[in-house]
N, C-alpha and C. Protein backbone atom coordinates (compact mmCIF):
# COMPACT_ATOMS: atom_id res chain seq x y z
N UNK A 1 -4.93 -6.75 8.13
CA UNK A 1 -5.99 -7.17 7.24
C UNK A 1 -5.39 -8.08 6.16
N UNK A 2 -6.37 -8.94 5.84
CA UNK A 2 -5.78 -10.39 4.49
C UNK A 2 -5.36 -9.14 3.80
N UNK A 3 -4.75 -9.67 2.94
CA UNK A 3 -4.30 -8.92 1.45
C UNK A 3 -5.04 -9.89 0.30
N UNK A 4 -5.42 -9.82 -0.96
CA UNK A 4 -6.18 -10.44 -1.85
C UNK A 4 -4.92 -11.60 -2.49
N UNK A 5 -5.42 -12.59 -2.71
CA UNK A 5 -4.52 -13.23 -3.65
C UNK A 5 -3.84 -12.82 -5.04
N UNK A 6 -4.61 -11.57 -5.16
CA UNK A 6 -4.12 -10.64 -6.88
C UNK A 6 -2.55 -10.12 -6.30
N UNK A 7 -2.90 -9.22 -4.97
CA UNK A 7 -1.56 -8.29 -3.95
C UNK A 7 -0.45 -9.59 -3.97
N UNK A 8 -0.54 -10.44 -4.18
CA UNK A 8 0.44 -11.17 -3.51
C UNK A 8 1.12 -11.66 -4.72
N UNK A 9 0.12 -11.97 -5.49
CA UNK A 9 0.75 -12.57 -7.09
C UNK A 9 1.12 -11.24 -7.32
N UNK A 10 0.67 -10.20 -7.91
CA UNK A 10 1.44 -9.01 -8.33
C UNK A 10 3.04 -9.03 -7.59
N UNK A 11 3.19 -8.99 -6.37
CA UNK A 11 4.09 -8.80 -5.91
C UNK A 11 5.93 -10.06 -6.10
N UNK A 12 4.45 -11.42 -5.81
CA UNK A 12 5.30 -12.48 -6.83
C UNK A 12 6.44 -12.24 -8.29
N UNK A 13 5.12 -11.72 -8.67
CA UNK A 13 5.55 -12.05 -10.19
C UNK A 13 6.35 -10.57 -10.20
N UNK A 14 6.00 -9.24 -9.77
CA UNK A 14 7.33 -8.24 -10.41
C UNK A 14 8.62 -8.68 -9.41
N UNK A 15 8.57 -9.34 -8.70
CA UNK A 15 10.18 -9.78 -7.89
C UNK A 15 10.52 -10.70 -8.60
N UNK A 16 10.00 -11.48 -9.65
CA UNK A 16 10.46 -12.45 -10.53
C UNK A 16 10.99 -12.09 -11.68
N UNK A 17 9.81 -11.32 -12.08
CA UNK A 17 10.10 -10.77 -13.57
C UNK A 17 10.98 -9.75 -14.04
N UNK A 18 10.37 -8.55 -13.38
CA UNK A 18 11.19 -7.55 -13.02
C UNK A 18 12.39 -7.04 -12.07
N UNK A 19 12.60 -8.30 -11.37
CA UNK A 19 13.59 -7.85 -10.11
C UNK A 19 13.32 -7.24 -9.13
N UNK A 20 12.24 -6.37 -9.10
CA UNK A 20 11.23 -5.51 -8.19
C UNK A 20 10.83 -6.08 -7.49
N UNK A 21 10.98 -5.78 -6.18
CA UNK A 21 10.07 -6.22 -5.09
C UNK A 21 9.77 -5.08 -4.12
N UNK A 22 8.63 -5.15 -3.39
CA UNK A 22 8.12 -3.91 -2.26
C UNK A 22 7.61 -4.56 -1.33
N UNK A 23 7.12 -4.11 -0.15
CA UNK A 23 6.60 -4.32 0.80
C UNK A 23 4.96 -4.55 1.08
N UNK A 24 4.66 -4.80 1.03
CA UNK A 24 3.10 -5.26 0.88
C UNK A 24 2.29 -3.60 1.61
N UNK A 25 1.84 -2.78 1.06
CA UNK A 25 1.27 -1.52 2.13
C UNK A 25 0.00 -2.12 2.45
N UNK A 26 -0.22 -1.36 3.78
CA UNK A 26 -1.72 -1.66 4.56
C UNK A 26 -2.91 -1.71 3.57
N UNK A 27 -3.87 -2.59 4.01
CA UNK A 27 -5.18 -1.98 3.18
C UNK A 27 -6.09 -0.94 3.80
N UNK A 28 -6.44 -0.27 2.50
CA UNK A 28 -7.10 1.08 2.68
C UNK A 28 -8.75 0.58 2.31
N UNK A 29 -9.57 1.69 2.64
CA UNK A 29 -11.18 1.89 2.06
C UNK A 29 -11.82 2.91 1.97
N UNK A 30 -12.22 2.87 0.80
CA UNK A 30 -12.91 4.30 0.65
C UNK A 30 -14.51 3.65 1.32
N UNK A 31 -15.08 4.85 2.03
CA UNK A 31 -16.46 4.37 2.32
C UNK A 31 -16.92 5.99 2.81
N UNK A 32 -19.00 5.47 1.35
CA UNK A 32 -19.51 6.17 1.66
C UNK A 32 -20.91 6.30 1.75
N UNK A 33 -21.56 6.76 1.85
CA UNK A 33 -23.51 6.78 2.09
C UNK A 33 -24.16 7.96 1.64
N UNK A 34 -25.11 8.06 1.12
CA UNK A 34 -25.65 8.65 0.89
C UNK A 34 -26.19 9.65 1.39
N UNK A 35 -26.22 10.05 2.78
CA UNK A 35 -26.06 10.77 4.14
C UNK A 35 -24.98 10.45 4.70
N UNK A 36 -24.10 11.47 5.07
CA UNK A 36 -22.93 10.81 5.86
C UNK A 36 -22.99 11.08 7.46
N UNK A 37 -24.37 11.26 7.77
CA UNK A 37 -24.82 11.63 9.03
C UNK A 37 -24.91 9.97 9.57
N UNK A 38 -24.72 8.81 8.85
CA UNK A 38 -24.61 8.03 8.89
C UNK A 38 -23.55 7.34 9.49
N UNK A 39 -22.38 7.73 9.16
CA UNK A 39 -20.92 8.06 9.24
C UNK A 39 -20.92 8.30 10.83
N UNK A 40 -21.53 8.93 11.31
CA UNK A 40 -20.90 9.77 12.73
C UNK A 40 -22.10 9.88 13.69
N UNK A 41 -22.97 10.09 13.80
CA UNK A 41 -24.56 10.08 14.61
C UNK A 41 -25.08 8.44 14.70
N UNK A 42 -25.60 8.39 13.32
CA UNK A 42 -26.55 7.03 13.43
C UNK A 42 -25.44 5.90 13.38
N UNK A 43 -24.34 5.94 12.82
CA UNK A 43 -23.49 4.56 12.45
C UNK A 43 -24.39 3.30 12.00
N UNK A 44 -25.06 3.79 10.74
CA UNK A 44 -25.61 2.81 10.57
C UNK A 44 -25.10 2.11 9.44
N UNK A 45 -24.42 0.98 9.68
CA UNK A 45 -23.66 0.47 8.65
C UNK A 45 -23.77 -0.69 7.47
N UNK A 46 -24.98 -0.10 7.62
CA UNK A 46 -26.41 -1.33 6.55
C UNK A 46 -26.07 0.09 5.58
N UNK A 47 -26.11 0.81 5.19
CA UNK A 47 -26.28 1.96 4.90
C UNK A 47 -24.62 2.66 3.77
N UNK A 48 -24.42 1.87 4.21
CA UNK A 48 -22.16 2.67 3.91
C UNK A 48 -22.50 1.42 2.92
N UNK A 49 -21.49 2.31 1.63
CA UNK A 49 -21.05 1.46 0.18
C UNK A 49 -19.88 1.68 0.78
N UNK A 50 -18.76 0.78 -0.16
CA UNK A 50 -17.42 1.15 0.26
C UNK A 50 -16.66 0.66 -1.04
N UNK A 51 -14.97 0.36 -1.26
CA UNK A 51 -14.43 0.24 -1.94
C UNK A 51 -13.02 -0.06 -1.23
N UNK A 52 -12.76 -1.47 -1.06
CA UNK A 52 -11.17 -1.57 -0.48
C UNK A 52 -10.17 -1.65 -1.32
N UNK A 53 -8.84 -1.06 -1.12
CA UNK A 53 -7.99 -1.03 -1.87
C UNK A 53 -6.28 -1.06 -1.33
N UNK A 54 -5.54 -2.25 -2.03
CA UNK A 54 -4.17 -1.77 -1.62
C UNK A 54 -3.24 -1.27 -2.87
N UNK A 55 -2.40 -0.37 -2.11
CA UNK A 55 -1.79 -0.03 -3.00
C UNK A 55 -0.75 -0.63 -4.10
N UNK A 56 -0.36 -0.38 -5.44
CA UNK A 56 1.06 -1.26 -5.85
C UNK A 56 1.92 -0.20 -6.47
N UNK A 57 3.23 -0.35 -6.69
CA UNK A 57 3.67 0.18 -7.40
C UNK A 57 3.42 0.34 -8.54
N UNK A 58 4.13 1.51 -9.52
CA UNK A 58 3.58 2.56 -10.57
C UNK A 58 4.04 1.28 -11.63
N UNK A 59 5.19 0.85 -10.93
CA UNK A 59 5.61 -0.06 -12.51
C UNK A 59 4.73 -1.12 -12.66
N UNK A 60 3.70 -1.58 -12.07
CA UNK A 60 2.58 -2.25 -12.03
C UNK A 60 1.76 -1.51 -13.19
N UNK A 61 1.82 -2.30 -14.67
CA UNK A 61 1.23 -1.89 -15.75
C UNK A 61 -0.29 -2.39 -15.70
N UNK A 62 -1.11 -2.09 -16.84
CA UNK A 62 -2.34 -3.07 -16.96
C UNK A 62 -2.37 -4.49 -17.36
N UNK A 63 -0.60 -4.63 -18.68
CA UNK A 63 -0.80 -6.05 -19.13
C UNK A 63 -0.75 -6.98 -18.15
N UNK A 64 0.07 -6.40 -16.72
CA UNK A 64 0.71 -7.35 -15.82
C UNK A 64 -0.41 -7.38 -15.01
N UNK A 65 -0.93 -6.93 -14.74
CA UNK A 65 -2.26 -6.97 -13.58
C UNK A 65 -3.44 -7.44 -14.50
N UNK A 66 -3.71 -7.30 -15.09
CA UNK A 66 -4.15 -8.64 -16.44
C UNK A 66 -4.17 -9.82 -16.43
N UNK A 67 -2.42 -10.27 -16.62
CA UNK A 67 -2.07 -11.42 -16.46
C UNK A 67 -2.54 -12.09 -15.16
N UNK A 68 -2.21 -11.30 -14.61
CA UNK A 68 -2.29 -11.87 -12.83
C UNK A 68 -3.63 -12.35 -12.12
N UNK A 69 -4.79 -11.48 -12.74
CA UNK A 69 -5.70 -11.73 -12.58
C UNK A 69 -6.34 -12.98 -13.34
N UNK A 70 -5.53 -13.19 -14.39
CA UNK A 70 -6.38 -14.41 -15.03
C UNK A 70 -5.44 -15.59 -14.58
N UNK A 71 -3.94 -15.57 -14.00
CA UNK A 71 -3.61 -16.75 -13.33
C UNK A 71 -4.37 -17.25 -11.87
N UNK A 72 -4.27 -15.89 -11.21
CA UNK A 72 -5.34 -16.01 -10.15
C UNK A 72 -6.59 -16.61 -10.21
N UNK A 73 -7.12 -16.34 -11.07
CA UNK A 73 -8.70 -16.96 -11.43
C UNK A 73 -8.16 -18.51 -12.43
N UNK A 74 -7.52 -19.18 -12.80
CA UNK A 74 -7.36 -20.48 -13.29
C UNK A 74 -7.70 -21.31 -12.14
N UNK A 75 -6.84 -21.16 -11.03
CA UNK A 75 -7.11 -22.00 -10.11
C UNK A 75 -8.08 -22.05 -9.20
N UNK A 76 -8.08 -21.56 -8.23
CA UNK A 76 -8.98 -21.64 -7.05
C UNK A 76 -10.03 -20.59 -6.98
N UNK A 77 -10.81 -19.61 -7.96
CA UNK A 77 -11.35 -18.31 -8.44
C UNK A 77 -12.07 -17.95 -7.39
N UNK A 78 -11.18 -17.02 -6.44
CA UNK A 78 -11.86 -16.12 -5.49
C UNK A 78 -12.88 -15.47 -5.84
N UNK A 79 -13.65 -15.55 -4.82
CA UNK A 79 -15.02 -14.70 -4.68
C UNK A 79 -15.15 -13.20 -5.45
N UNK A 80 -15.62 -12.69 -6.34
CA UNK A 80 -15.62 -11.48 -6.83
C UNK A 80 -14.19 -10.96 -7.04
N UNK A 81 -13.82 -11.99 -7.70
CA UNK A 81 -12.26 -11.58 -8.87
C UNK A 81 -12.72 -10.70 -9.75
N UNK A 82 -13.51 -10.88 -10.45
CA UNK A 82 -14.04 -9.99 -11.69
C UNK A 82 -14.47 -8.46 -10.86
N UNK A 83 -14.64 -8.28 -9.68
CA UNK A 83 -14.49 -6.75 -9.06
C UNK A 83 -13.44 -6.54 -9.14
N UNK A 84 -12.29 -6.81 -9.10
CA UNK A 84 -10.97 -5.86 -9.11
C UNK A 84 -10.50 -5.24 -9.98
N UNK A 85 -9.74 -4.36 -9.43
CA UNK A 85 -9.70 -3.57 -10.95
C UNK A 85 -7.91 -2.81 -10.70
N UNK A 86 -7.38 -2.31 -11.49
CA UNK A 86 -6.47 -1.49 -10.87
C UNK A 86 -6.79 -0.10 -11.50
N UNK A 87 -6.65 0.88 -10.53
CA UNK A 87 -6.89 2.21 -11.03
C UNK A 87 -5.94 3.51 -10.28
N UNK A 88 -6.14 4.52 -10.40
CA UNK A 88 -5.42 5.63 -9.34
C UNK A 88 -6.21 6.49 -8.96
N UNK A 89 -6.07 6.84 -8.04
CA UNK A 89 -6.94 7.22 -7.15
C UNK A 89 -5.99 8.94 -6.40
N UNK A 90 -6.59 10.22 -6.64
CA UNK A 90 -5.68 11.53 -6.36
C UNK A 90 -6.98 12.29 -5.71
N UNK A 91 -6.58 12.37 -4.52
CA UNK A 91 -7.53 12.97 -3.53
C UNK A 91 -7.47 14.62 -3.62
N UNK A 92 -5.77 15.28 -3.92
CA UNK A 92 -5.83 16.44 -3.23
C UNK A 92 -5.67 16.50 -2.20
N UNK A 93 -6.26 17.86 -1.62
CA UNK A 93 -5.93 18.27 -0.28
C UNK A 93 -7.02 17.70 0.90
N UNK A 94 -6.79 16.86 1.80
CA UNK A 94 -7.43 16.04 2.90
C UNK A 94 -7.27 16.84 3.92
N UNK A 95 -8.18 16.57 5.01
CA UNK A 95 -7.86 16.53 6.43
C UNK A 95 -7.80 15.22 6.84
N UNK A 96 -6.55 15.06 7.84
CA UNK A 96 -6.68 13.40 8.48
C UNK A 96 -6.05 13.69 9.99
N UNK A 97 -6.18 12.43 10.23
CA UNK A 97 -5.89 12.38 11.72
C UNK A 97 -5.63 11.29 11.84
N UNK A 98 -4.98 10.32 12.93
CA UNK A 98 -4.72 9.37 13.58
C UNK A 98 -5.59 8.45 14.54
N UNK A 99 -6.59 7.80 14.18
CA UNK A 99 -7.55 7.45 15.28
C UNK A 99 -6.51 6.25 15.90
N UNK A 100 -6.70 6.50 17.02
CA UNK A 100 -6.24 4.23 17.86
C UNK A 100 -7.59 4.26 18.71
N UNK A 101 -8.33 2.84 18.44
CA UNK A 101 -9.18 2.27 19.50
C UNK A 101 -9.97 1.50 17.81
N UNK A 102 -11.15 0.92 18.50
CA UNK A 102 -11.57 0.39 17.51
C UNK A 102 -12.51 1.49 16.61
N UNK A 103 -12.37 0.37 15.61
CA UNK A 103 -13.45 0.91 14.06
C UNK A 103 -14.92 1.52 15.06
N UNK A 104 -15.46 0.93 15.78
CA UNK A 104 -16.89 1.83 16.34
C UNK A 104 -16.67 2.79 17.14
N UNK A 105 -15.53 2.72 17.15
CA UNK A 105 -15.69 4.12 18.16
C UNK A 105 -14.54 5.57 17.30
N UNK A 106 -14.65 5.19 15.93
CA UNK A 106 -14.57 6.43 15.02
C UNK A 106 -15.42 7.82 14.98
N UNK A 107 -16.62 7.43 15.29
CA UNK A 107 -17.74 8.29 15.29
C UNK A 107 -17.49 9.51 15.94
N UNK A 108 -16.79 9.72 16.99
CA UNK A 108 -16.58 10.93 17.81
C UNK A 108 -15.32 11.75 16.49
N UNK A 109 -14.43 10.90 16.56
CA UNK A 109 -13.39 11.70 15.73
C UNK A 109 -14.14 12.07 14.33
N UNK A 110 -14.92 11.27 13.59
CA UNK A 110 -15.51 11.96 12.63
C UNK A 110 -15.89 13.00 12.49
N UNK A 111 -17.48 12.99 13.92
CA UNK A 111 -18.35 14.39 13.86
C UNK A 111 -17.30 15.31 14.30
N UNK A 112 -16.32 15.08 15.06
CA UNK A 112 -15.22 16.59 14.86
C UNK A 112 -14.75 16.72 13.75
N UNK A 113 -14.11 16.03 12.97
CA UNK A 113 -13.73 16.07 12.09
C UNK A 113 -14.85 16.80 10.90
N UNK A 114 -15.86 16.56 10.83
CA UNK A 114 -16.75 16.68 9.74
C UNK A 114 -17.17 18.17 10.04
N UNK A 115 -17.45 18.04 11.55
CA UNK A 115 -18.99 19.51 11.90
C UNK A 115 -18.12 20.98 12.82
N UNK A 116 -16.36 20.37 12.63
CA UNK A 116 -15.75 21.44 13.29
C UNK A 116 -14.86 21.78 12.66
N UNK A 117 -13.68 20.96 12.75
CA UNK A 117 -12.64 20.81 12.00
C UNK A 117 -12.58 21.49 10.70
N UNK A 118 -13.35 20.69 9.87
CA UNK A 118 -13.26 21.35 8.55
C UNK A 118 -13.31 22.84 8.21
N UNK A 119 -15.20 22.88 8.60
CA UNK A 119 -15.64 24.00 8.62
C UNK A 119 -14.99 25.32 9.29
N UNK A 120 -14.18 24.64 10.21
CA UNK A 120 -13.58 26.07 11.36
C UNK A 120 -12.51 26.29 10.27
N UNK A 121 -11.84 25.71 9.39
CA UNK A 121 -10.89 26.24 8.59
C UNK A 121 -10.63 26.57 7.14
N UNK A 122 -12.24 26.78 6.87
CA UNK A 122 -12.71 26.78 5.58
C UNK A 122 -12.93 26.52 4.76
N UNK A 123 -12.96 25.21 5.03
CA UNK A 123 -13.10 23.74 3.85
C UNK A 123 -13.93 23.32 3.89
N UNK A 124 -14.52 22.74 2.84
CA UNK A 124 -16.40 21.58 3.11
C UNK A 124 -15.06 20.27 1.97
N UNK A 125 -16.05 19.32 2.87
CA UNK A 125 -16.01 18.02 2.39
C UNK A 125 -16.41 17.98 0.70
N UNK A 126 -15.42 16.91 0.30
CA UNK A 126 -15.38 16.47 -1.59
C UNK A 126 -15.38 14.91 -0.95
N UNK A 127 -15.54 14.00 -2.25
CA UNK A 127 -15.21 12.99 -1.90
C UNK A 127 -15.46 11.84 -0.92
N UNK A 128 -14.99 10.84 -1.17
CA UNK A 128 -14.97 9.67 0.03
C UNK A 128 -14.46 9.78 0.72
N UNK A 129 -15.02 9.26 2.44
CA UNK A 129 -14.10 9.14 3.59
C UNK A 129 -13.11 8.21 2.94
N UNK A 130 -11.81 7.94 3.78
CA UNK A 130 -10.85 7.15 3.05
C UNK A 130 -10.61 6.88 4.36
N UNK A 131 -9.84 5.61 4.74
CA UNK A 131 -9.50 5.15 5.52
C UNK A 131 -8.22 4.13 6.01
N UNK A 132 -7.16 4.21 6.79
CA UNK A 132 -6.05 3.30 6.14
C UNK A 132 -5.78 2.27 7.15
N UNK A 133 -5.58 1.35 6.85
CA UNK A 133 -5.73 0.42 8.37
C UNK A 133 -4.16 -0.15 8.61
N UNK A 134 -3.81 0.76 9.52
CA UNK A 134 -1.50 0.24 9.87
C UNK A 134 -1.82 -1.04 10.54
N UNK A 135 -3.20 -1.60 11.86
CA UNK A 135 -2.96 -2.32 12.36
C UNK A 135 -3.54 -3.69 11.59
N UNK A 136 -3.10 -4.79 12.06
CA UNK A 136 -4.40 -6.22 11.40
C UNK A 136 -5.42 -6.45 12.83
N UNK A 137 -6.36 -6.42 12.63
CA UNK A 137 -7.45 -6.50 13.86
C UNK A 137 -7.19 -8.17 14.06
N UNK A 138 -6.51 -9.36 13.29
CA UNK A 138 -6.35 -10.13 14.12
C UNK A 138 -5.36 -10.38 14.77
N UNK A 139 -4.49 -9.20 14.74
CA UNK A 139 -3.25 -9.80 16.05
C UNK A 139 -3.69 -8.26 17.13
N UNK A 140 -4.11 -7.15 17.14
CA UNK A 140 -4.47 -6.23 17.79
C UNK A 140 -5.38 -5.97 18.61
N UNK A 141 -5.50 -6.18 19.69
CA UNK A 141 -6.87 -5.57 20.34
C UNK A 141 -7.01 -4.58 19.86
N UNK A 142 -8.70 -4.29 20.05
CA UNK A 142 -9.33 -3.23 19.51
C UNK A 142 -9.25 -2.16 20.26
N UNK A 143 -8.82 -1.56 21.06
CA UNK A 143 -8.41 -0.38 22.02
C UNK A 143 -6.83 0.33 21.54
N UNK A 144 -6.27 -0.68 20.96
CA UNK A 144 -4.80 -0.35 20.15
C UNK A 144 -4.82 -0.57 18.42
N UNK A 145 -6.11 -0.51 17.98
CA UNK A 145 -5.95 -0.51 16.30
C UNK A 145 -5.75 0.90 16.22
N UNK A 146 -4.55 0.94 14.97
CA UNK A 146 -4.25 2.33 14.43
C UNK A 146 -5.06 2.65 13.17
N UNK A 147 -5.59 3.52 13.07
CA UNK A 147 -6.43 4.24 11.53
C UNK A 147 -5.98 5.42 11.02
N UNK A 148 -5.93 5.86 9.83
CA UNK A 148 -5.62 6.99 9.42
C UNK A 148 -6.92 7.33 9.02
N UNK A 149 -7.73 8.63 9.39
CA UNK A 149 -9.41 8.31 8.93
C UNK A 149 -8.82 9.94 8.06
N UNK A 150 -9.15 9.96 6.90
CA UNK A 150 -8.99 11.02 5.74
C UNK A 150 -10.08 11.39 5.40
N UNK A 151 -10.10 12.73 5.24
CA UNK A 151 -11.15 13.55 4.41
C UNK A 151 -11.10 14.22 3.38
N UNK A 152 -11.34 13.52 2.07
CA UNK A 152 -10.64 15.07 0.82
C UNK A 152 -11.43 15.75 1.16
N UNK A 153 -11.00 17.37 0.88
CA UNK A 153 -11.80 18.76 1.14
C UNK A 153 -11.11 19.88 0.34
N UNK A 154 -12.16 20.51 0.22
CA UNK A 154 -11.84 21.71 -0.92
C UNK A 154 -11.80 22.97 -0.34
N UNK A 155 -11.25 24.36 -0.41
CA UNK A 155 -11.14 25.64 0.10
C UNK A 155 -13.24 26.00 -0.07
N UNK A 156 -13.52 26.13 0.91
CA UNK A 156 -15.01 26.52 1.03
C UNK A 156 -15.23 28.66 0.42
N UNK A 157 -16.01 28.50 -0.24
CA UNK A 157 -15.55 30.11 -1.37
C UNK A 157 -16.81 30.64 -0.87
C-alpha cells in the first residue's frame, strides 16, 4: 500500500535530523459500522467508516510532525492533509489471526472470528476491527495478500 507523503517526510527528516532512521511499517486500518453484521454477512461496504494508519516511531514528537505537515502542505497539498493527525492508539488484549487471499473474502474468517471464536472463550468484542496489510495489492495477487485481521476484546463477566 502507498505510504502518505507525511510517512516519508517524517522518516526523511528524523534520518537527517536526528540520525534516526526505521523502516517504513505496513499500513494498518481501523474499520467500523454501525452493525458489524456488515463486516461478515452483508459486506456491505457503503456502510464501514474507517481510519488508516502507519505507524512511526516514539521519538516522533508533535513539534516534528507539525513541522512536517506544514512542509508537506507548502508544496503540492495532498488531498485531506488537514485529516492527519498523529496519535496512539492501545488496544489491549485482541484476538487475531492471519488471513491470505483477498480483502472480500475476509468475511468467513470474521463470522468465525466474531460468532465463535470469541464467544467460545469468553470474550465479547470492544473496539475497532483493526487490520494490517504485510502485502501491497499492487505487486500481489489477490489469492496471496497477507492480513493480520484483529479484534480488541474484553474478558466477557
Amino acid at each position: 500500500m502507498r505510504s502518505t507523503p507525511v510517512a516519508f517526510k517524517l522518516k526523511f527528516v528524523s534520518k537527517r535530523d536526528l540520525g534516526r532512521d526505521y523502516v517504513m511499517p505496513p499500513l494498518e486500518g481501523l474499520w467500523w459500522a454501525e452493525d458489524m453484521a456488515f463486516f461478515t454477512s452483508a459486506r456491505d461496504k457503503s456502510r464501514w467508516d474507517w481510519t488508516m494508519m502507519i505507524m512511526v516511531p516514539g521519538w516522533i514528537d508533535q513539534p516534528m510532525f507539525e513541522a512536517v505537515v506544514e512542509q508537506v502542505g507548502a508544496k503540492d497539498r495532498p488531498a485531506r492533509l488537514s485529516d492527519i493527525r498523529l496519535a496512539s492508539l492501545s488496544e489491549g488484549l485482541c484476538a487475531q489471526t492471519l488471513h491470505i487471499g483477498s480483502y472480500d473474502d475476509e468475511a468467513g474468517v470474521l463470522e468465525t472470528m466474531h460468532h465463535e471464536f470469541i464467544p467460545s472463550n469468553g470474550l465479547r468484542m470492544v473496539g475497532k476491527h483493526h487490520e494490517i496489510y504485510l502485502s501491497d495489492p499492487r505487486r500481489t495477487a489477490p489469492h496471496k495478500l497477507r492480513t493480520i485481521l484483529r479484534q480488541p476484546v474484553r474478558r466477557a463477566n
